[in-house]
Protein backbone atom coordinates (compact mmCIF):
# COMPACT_ATOMS: atom_id res chain seq x y z
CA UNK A 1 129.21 -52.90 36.79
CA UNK A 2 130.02 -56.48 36.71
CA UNK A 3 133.70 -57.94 36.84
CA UNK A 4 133.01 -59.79 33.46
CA UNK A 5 131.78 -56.13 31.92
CA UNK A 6 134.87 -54.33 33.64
CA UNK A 7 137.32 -56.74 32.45
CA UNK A 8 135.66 -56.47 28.84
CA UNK A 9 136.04 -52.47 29.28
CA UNK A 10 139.19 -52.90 30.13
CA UNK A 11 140.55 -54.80 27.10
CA UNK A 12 138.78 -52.48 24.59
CA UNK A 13 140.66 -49.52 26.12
CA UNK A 14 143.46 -51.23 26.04
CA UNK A 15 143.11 -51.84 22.14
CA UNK A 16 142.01 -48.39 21.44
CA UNK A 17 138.15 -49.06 20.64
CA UNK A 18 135.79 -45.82 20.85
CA UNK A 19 133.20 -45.44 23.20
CA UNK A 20 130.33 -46.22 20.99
CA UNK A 21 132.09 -49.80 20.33
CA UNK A 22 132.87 -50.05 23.80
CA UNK A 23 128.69 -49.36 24.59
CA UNK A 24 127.90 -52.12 21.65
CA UNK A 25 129.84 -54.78 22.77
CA UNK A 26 128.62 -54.42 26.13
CA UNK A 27 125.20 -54.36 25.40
CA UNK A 28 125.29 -57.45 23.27
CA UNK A 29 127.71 -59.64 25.82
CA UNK A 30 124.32 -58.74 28.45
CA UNK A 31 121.96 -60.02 25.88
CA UNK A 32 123.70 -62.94 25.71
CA UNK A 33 123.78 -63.08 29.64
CA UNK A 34 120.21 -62.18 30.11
CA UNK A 35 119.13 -65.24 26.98
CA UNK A 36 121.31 -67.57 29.41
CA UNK A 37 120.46 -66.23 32.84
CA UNK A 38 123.83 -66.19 33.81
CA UNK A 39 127.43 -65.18 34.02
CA UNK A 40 128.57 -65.74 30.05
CA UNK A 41 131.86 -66.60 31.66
CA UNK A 42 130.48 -70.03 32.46
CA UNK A 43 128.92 -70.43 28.94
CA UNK A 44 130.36 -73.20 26.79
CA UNK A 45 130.99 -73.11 23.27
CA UNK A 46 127.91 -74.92 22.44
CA UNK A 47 125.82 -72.76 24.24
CA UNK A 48 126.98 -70.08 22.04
CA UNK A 49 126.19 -71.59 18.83
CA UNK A 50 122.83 -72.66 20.14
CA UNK A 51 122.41 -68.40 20.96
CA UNK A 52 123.27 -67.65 17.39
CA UNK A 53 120.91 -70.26 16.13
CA UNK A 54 118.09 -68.35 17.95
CA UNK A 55 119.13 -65.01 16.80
CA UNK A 56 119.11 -66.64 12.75
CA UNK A 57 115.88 -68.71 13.17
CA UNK A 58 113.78 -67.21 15.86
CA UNK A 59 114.71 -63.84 16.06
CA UNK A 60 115.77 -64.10 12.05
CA UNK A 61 117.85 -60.70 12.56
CA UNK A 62 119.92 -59.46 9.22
CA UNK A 63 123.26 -60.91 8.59
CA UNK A 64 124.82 -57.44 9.28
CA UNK A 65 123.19 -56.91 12.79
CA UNK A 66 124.13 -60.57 13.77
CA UNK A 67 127.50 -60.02 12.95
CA UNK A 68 127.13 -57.29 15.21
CA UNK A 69 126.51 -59.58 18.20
CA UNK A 70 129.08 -62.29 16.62
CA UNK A 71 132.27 -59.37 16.83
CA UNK A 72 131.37 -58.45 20.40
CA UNK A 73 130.91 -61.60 21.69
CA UNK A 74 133.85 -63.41 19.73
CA UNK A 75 136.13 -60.27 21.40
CA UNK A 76 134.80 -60.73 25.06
CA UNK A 77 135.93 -64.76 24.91
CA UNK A 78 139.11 -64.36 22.99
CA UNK A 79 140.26 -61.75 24.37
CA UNK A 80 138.85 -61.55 27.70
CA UNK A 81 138.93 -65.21 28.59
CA UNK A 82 141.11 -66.66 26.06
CA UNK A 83 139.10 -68.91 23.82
CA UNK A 84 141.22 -69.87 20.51
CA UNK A 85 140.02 -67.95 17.79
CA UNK A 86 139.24 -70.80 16.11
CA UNK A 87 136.57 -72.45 18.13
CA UNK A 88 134.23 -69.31 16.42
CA UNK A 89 134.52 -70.95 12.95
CA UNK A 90 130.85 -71.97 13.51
CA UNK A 91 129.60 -68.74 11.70
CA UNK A 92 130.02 -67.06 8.55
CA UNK A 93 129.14 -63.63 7.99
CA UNK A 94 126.79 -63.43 5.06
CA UNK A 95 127.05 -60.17 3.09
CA UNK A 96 124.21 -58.05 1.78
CA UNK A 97 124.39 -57.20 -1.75
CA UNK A 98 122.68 -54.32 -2.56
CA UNK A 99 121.95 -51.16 -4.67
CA UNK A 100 122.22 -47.89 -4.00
CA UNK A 101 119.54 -45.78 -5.03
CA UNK A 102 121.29 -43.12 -7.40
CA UNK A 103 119.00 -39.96 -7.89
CA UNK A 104 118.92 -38.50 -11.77
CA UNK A 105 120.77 -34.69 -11.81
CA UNK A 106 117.66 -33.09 -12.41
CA UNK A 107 116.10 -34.78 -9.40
CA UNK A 108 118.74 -33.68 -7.04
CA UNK A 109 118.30 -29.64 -8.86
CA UNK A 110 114.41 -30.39 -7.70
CA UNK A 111 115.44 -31.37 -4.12
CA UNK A 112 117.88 -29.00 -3.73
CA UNK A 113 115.21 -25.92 -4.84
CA UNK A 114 112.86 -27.50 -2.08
CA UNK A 115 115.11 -25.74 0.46
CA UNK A 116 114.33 -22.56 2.38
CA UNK A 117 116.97 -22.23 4.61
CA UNK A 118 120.62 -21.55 3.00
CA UNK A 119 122.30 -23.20 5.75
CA UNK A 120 120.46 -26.59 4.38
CA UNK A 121 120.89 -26.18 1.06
CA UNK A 122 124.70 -26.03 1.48
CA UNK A 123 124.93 -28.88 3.86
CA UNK A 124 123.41 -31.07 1.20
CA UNK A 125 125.36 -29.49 -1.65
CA UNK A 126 128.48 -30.02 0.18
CA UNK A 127 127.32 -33.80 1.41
CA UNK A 128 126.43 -34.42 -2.20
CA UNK A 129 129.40 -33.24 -4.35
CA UNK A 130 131.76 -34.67 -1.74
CA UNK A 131 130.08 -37.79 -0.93
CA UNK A 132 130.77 -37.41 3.14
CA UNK A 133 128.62 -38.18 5.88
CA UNK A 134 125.89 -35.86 7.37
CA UNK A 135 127.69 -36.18 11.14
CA UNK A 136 131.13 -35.20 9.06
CA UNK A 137 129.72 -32.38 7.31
CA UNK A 138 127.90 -30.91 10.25
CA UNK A 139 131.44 -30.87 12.26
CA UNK A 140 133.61 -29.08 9.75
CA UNK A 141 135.39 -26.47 10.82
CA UNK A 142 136.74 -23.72 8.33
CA UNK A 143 140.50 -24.42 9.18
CA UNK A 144 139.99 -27.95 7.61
CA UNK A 145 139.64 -26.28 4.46
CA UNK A 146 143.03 -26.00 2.05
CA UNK A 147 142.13 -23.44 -0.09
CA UNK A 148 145.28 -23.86 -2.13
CA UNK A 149 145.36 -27.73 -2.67
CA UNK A 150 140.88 -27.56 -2.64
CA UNK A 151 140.68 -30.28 -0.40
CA UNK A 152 138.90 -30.40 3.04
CA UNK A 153 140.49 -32.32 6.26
CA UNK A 154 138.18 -34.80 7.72
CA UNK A 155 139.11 -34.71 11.35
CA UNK A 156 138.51 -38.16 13.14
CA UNK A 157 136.42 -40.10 10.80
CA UNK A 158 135.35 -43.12 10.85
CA UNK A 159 138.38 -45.88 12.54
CA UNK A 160 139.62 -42.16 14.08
CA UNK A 161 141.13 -41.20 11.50
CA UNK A 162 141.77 -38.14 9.61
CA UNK A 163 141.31 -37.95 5.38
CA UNK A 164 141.68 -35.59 2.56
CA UNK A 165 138.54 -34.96 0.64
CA UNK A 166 138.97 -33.38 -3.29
CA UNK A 167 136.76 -30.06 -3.15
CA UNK A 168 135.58 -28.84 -6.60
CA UNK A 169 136.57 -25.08 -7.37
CA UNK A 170 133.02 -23.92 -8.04
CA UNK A 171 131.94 -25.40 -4.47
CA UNK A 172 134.82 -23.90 -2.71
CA UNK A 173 133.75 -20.37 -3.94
CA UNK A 174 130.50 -20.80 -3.12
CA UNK A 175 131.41 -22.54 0.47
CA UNK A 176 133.60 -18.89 0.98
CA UNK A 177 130.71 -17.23 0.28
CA UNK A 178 128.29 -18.71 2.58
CA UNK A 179 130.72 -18.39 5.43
CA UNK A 180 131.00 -14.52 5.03
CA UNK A 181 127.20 -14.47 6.10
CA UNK A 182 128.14 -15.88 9.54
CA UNK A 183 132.31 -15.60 9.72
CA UNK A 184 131.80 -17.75 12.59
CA UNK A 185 135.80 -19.49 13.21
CA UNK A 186 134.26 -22.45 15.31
CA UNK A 187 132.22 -24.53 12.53
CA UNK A 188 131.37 -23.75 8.83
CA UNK A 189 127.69 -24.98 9.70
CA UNK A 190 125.92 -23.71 12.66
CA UNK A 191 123.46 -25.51 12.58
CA UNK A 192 123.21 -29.24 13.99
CA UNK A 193 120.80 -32.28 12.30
CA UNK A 194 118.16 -33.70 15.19
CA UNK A 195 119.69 -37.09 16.93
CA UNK A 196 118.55 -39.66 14.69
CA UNK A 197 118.70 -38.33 11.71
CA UNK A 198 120.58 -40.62 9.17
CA UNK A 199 124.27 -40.23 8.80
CA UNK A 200 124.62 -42.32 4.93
CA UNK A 201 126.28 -40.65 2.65
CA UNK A 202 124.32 -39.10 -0.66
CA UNK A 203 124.92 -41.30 -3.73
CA UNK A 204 124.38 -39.12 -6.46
CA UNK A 205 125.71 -38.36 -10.01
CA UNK A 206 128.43 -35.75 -9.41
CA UNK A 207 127.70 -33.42 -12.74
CA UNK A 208 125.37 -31.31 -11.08
């Protein structure tokens, strides 16, 4: 590894970033060395701008993925090498505005009959009544349930940190239910979603 990359390592430990940050910004601070072909520490300002120019008009990425690059790179120079925050004025994230596609209650009573497996069916139940993440559902454990307030702990979320999610009474007794058929103390779900499988949440109405 580089002295540039270690350095950059080095100050995202320091600030308490997790590992998948700390494997982003990496990756786009060598991008920006490989565009260049060379050290970014000796990369001016302009040079910069002139990178995000390319990434806008020639490689016309989204405004979220170029703000990507922009937080990674605008870390490794003011943090790492002390550029004033200010000289990265020259960009403006844009924000998409967008609509979520909400599915009708008997839609989501089709989707949900679809299912074969039991272990499924409640994953998505849970996911959808809830509105948590796949990757959060799949990791609960049965002590993060609070059977006497109906809430369940979210242990190291998103940011790292932990949340209290309102559990309906109905989905409680039928979560109790489906953990008799395993009683395994480890994980509420034993099953695990392939890599790659998308972690958004399920917007849906929540009368089913």
């Amino acid at each position: 590894m580089l002295d540039y990359e270690n350095e950059l390592l080095k100050h995202l430990t320091l600030k308490g970033y997790s590992v998948s940050t700390k494997v982003n910004y990496l990756r786009y601070l060598r991008y920006l060395s490989d565009y260049f072909q060379v050290d970014p520490c000796t990369l001016t300002i302009s040079q910069i701008k002139d990178y995000f120019y390319h990434l806008i008009t020639v490689k016309k990425y989204r405004p979220k993925t170029i703000s990507l690059f922009f937080y990674a790179i605008k870390f490794f120079y003011c943090n790492v090498l002390d550029y004033d925050i200010r000289q990265f004025n020259f960009y403006k994230q844009k924000r998409e505005i967008t609509l979520p596609v909400v599915l009708t209650t008997n839609e989501i009573k089709s989707i949900l009959q679809l299912f074969k497996s039991y272990d499924f069916k409640m994953i998505v139940k849970l996911a959808y009544q809830t509105g948590l993440r796949v990757s959060e559902v799949v990791n609960i454990k049965p002590q993060d349930i609070n059977s006497e307030l109906n809430i369940i702990i979210i242990r190291n979320s998103k940011g790292n940190k932990d949340r209290a999610i309102p559990l309906p009474l109905k989905l409680l007794e039928e979560l109790r239910e489906y953990w008799k058929t395993h009683k395994n103390r480890n994980l509420l779900f034993l099953l695990k979603f392939a890599k790659g499988y998308s972690r958004k949440r399920l917007i849906l109405p929540h009368n089913l």
